[in-house]
N, C-alpha and C. Protein backbone atom coordinates (compact mmCIF):
# COMPACT_ATOMS: atom_id res chain seq x y z
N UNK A 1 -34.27 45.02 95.72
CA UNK A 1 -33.27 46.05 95.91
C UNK A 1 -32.13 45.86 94.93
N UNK A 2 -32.33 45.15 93.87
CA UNK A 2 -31.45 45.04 93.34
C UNK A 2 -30.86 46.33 92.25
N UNK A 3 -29.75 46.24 92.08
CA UNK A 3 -28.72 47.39 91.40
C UNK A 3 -28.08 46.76 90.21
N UNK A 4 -27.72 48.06 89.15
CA UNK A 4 -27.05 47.70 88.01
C UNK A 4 -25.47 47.83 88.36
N UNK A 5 -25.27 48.42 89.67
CA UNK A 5 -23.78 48.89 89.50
C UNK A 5 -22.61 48.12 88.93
N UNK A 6 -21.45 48.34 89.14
CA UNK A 6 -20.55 47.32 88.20
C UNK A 6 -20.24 46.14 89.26
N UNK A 7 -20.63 45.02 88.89
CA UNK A 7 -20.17 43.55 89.36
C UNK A 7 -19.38 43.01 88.78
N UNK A 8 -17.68 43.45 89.73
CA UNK A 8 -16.16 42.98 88.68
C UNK A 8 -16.04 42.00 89.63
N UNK A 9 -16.94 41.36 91.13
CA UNK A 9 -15.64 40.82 91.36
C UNK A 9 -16.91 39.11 92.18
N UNK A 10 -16.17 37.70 92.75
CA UNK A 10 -16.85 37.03 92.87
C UNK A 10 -16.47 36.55 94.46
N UNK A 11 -17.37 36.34 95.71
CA UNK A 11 -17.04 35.69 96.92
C UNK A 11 -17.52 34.24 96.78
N UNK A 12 -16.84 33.61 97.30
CA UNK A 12 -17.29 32.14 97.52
C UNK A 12 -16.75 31.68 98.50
N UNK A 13 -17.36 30.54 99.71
CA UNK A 13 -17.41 30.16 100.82
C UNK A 13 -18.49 29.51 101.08
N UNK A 14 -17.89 28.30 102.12
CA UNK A 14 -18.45 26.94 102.30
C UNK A 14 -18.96 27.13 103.64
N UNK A 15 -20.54 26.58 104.16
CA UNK A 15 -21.17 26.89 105.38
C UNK A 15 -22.22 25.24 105.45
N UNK A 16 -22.52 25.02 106.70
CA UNK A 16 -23.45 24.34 106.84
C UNK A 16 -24.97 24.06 105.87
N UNK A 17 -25.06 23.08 104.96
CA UNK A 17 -26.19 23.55 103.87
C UNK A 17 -26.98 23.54 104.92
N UNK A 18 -27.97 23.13 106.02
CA UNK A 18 -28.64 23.25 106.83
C UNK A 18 -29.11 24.30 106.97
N UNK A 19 -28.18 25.44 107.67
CA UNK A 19 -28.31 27.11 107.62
C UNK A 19 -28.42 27.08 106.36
N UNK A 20 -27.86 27.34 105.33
CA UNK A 20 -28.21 27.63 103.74
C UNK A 20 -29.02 27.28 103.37
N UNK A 21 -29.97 26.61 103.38
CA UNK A 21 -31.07 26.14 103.22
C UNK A 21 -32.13 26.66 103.81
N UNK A 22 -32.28 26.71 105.17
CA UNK A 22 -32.86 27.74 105.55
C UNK A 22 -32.78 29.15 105.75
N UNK A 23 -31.59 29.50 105.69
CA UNK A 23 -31.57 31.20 105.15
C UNK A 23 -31.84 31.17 103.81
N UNK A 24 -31.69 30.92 102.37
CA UNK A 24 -31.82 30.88 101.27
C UNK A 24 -33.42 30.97 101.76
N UNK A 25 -34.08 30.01 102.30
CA UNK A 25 -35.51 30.14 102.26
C UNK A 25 -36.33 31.38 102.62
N UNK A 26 -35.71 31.65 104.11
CA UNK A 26 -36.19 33.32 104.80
C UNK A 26 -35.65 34.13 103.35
N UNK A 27 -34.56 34.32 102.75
CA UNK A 27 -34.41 35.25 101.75
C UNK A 27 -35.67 34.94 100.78
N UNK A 28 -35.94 33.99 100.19
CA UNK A 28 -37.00 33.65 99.34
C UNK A 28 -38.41 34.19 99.68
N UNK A 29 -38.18 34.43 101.08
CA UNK A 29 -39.98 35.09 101.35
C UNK A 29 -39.83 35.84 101.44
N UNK A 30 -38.91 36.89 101.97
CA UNK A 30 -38.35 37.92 101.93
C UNK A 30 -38.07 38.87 100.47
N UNK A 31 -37.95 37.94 99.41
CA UNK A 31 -38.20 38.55 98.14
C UNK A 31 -36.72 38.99 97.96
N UNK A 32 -35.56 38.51 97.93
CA UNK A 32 -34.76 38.95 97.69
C UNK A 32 -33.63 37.75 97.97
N UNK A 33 -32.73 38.13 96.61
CA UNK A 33 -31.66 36.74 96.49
C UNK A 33 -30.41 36.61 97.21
N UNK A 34 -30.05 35.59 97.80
CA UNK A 34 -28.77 35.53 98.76
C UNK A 34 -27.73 36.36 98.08
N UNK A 35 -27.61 36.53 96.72
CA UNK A 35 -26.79 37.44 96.34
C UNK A 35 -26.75 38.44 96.64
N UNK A 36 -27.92 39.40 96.69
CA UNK A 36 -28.42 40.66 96.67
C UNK A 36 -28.27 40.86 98.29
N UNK A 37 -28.78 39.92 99.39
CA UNK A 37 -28.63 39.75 100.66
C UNK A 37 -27.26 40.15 100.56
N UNK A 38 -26.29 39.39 100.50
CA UNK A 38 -24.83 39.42 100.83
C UNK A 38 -24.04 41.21 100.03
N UNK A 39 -24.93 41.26 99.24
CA UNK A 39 -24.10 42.37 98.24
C UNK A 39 -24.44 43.88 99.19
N UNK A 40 -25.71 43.97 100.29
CA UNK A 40 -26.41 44.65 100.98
C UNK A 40 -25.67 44.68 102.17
N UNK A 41 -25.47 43.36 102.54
CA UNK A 41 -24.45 43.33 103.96
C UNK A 41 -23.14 44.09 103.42
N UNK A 42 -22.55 43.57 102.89
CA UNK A 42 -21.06 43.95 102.23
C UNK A 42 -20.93 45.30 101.90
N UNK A 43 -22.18 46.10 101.34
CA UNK A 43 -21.98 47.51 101.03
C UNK A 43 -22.37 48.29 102.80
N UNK A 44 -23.30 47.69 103.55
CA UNK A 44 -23.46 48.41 105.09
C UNK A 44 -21.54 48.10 105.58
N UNK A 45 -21.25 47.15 105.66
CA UNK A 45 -19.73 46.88 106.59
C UNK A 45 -18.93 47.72 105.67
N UNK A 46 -18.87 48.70 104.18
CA UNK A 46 -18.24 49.14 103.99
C UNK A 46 -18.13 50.33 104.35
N UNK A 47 -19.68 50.80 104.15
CA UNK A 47 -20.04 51.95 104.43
C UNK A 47 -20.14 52.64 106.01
N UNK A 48 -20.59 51.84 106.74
CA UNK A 48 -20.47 52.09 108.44
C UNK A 48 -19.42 51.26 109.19
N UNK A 49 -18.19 50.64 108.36
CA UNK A 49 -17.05 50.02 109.06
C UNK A 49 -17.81 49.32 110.01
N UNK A 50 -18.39 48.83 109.98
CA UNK A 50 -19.14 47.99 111.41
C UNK A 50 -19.81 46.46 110.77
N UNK A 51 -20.58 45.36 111.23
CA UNK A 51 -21.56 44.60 111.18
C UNK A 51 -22.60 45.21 111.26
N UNK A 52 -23.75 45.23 110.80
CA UNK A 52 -24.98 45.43 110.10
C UNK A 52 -25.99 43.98 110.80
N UNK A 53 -25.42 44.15 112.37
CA UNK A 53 -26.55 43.04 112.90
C UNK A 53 -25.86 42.71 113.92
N UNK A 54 -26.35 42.45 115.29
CA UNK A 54 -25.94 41.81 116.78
C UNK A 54 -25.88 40.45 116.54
N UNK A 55 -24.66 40.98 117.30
CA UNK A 55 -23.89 39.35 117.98
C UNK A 55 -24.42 39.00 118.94
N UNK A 56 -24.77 37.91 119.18
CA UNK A 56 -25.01 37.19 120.89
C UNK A 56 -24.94 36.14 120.95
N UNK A 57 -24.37 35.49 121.99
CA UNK A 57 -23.72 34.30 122.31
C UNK A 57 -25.01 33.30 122.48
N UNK A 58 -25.34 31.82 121.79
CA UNK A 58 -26.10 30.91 121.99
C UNK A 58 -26.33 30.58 123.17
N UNK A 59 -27.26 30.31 123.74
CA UNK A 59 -27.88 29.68 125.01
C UNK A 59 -27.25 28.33 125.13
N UNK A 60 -26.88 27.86 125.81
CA UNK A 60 -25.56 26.75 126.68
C UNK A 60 -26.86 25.90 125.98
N UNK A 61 -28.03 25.38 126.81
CA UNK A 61 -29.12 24.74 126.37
C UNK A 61 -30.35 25.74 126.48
N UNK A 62 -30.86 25.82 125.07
CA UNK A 62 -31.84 26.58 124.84
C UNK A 62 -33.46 26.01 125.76
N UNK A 63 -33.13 24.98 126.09
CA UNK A 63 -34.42 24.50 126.56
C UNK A 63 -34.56 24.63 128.53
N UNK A 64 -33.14 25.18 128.81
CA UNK A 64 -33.22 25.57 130.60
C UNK A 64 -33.53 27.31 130.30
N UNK A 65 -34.03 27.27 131.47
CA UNK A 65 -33.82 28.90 131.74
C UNK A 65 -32.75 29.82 132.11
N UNK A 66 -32.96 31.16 131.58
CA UNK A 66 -31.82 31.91 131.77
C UNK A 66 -30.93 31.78 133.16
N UNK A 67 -29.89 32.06 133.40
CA UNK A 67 -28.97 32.45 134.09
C UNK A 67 -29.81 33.26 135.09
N UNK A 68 -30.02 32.70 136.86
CA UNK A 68 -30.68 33.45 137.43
C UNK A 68 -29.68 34.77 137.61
N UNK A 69 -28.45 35.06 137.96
CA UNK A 69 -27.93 36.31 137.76
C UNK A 69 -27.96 36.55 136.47
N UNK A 70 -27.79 36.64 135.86
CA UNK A 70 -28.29 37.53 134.62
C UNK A 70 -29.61 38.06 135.02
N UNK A 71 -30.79 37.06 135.07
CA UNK A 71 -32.02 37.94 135.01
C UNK A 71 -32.08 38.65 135.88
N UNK A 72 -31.58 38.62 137.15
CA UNK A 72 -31.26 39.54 138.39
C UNK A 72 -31.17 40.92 137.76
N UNK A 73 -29.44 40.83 137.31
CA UNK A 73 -29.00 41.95 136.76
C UNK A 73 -29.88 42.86 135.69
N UNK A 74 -30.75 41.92 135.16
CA UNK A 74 -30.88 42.78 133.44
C UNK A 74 -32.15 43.15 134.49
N UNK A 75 -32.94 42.76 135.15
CA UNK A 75 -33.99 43.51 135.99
C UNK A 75 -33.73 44.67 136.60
N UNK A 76 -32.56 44.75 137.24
CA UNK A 76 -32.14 46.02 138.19
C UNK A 76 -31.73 46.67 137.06
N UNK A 77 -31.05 46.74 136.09
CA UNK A 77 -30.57 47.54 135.20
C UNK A 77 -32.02 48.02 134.72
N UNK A 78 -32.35 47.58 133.83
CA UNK A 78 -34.00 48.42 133.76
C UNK A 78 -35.01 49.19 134.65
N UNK A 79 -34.75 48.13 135.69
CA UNK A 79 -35.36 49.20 136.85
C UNK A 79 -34.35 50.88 137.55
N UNK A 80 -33.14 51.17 136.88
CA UNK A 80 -32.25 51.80 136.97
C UNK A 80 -32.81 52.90 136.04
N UNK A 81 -32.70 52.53 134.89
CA UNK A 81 -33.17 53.56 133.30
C UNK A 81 -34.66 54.04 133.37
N UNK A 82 -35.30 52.96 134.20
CA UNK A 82 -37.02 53.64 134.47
C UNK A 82 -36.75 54.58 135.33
N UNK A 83 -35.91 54.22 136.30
CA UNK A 83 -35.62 55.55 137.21
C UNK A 83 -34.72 57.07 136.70
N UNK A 84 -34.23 56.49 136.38
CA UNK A 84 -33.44 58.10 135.22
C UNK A 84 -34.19 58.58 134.68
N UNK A 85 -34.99 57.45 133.94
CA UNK A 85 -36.44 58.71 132.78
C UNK A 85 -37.07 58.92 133.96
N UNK A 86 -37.48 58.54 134.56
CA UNK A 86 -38.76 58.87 135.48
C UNK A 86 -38.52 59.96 136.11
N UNK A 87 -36.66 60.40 136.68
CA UNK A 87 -36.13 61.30 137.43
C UNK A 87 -35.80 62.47 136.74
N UNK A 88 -35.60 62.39 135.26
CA UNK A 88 -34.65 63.29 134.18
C UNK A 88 -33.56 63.30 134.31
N UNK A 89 -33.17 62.62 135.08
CA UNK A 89 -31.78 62.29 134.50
C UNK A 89 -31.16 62.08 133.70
N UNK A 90 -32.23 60.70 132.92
CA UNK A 90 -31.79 60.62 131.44
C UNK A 90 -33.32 60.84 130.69
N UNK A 91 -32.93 61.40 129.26
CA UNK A 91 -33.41 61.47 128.57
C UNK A 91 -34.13 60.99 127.61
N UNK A 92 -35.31 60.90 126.89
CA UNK A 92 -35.83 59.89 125.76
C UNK A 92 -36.11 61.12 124.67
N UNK A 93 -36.21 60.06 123.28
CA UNK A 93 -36.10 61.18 122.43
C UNK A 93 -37.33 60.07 121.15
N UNK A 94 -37.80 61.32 120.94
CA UNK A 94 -38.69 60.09 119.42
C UNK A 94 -37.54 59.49 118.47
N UNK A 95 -38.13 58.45 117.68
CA UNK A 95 -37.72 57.49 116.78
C UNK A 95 -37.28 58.67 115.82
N UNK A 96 -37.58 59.66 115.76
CA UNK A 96 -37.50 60.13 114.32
C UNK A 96 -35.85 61.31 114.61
N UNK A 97 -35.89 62.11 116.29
CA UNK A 97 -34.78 62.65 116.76
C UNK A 97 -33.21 61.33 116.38
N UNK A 98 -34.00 60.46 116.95
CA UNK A 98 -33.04 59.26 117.38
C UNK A 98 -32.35 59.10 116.15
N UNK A 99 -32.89 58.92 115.24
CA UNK A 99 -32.54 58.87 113.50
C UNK A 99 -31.56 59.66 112.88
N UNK A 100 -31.95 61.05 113.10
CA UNK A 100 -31.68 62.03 112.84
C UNK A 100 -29.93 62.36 113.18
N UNK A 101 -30.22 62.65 114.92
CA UNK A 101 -29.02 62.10 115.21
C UNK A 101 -27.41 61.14 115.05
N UNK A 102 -28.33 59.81 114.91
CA UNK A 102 -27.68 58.47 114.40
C UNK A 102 -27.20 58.99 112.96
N UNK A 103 -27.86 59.50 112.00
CA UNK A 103 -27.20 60.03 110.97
C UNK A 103 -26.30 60.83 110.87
N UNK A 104 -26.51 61.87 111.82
CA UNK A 104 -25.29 62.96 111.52
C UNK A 104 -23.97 62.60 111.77
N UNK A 105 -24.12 61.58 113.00
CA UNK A 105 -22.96 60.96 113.75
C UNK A 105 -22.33 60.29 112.66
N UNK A 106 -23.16 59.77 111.77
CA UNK A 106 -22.72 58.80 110.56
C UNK A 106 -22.03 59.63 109.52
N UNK A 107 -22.60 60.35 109.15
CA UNK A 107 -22.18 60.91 107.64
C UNK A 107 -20.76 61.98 108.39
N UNK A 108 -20.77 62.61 109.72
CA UNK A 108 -19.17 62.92 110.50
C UNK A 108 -18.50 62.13 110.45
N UNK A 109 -18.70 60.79 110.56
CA UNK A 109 -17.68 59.64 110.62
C UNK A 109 -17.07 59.30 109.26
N UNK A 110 -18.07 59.00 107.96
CA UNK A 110 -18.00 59.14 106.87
C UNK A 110 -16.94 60.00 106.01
N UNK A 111 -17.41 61.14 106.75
CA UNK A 111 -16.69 62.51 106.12
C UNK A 111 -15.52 62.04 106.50
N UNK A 112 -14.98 62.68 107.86
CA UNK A 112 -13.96 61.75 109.09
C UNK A 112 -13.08 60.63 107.97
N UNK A 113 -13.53 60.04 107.67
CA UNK A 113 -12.73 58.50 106.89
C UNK A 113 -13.18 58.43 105.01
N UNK A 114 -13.25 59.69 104.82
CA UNK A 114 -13.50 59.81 103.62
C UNK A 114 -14.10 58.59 102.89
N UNK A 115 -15.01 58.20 103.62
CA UNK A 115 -15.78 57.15 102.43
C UNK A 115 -16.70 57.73 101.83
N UNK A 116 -17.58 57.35 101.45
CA UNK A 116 -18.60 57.87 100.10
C UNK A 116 -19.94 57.48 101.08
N UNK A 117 -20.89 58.59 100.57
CA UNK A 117 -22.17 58.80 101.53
C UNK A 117 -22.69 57.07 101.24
């Protein structure tokens, strides 16, 4: 994915080589250079004012099981949304509506804050 556009300017910052090492690697199979990675993130957070990927908080110890309330909750909550679609209450829409949508909302917001498509 790489681009000719104009490259005036330079980031630098210090991280665990551990992670760098292994992200550098996923980028490497991935076919594409931590530069180009970072230059991709940096143009999405400009362009949609947002992060370009979920946050979620690490597991206390990854090796116990979840939080029995949590799994409580995230069960009844699903069993909630099966019941809305199931009732029509709420709605489902194809991948391709969903898109569609998600865009327009985008390029209003865009417009909205005069950034560039």
């Amino acid at each position: 994915m790489s681009t000719t556009q104009d490259v005036d300017a330079t980031i630098q910052f210090r991280m665990n080589s551990t992670i760098k090492d292994g992200a550098f690697a996923v980028l490497r199979e991935m076919g594409i250079s931590p530069s180009e990675a970072m230059r991709v993130f940096m143009t999405q957070v400009y362009k949609t004012r947002t992060l370009p990927l979920v946050i979620a908080a690490d597991p206390v110890d990854a090796d116990q099981p979840a939080d029995a309330g949590y799994t409580q909750w995230l069960r009844e909550r699903l069993q909630k949304t099966i019941n809305a679609l199931d009732s029509g209450e709420m709605k489902s829409y194809s991948n391709e509506t969903a898109k569609a949508v998600m865009h327009a909302r985008l390029e209003a917001r865009r417009s909205k804050l005069n950034l560039p498509a």
